[in-house]
C-alpha atoms as a PDB file:
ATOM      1  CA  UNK A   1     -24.644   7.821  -5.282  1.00  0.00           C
ATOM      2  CA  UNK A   2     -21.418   8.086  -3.700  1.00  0.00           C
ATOM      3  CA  UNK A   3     -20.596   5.763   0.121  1.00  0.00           C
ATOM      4  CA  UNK A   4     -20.838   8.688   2.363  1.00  0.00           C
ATOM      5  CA  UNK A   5     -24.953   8.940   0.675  1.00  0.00           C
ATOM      6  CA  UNK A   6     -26.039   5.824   0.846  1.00  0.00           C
ATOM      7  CA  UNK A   7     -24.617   5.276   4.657  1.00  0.00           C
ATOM      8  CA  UNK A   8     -26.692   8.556   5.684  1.00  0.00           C
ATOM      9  CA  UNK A   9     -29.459   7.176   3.811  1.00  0.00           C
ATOM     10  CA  UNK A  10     -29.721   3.734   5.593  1.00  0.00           C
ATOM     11  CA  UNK A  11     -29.298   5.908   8.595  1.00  0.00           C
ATOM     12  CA  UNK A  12     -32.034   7.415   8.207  1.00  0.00           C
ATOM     13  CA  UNK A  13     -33.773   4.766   7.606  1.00  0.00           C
ATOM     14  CA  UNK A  14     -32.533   3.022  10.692  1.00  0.00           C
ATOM     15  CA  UNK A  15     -33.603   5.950  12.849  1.00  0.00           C
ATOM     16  CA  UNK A  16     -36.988   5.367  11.224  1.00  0.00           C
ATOM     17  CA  UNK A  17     -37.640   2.101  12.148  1.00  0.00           C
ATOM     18  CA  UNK A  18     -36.093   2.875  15.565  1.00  0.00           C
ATOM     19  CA  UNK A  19     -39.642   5.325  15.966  1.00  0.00           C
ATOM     20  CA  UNK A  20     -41.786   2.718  14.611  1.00  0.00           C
ATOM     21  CA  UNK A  21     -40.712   0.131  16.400  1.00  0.00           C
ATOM     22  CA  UNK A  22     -40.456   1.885  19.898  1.00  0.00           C
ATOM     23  CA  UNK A  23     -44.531   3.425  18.728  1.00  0.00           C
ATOM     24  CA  UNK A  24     -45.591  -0.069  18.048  1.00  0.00           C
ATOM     25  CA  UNK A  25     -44.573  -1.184  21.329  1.00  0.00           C
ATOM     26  CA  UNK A  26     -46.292   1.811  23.189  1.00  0.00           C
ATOM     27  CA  UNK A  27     -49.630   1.020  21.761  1.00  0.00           C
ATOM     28  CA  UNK A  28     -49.029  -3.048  22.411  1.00  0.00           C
ATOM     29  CA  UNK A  29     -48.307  -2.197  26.045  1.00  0.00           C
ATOM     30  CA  UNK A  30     -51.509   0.697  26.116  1.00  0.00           C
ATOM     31  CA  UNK A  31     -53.732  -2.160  24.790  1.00  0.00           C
ATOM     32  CA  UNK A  32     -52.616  -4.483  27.117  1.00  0.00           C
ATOM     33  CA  UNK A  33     -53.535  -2.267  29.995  1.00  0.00           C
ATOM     34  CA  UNK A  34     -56.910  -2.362  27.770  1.00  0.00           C
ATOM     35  CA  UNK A  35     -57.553  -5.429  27.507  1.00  0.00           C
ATOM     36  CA  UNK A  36     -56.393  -6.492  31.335  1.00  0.00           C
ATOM     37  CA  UNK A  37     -58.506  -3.576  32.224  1.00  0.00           C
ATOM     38  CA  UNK A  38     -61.282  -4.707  35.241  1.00  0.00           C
ATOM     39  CA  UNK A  39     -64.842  -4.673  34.237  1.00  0.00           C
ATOM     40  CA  UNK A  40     -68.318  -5.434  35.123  1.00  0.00           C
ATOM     41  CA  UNK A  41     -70.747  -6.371  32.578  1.00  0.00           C
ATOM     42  CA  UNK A  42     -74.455  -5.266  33.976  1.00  0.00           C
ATOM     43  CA  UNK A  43     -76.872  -8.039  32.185  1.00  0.00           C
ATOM     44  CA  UNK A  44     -79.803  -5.955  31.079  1.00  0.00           C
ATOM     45  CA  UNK A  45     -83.004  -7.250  29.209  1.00  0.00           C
ATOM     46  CA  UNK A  46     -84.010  -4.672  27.194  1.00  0.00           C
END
């Protein structure tokens, strides 16, 4: 493998952690808004 390959191979690899990082914070942030989410719990006997 010559330079110019393996720099646009960690490239690409770069650019695909990029994505997986920035789509592992989206769905920390949308669970947050989950989990902070208001609820009432009705207490039922069944």
């Amino acid at each position: 493998m010559t330079s110019a390959e393996k720099i646009a191979n960690a490239k690409k690899r770069i650019d695909e952690l990029e994505r997986l990082i920035k789509y592992w914070d989206k769905s920390v942030e949308d669970s947050s808004k989950i989990l902070n989410f208001p609820f009432k719990i009705d207490k039922k006997v069944a």
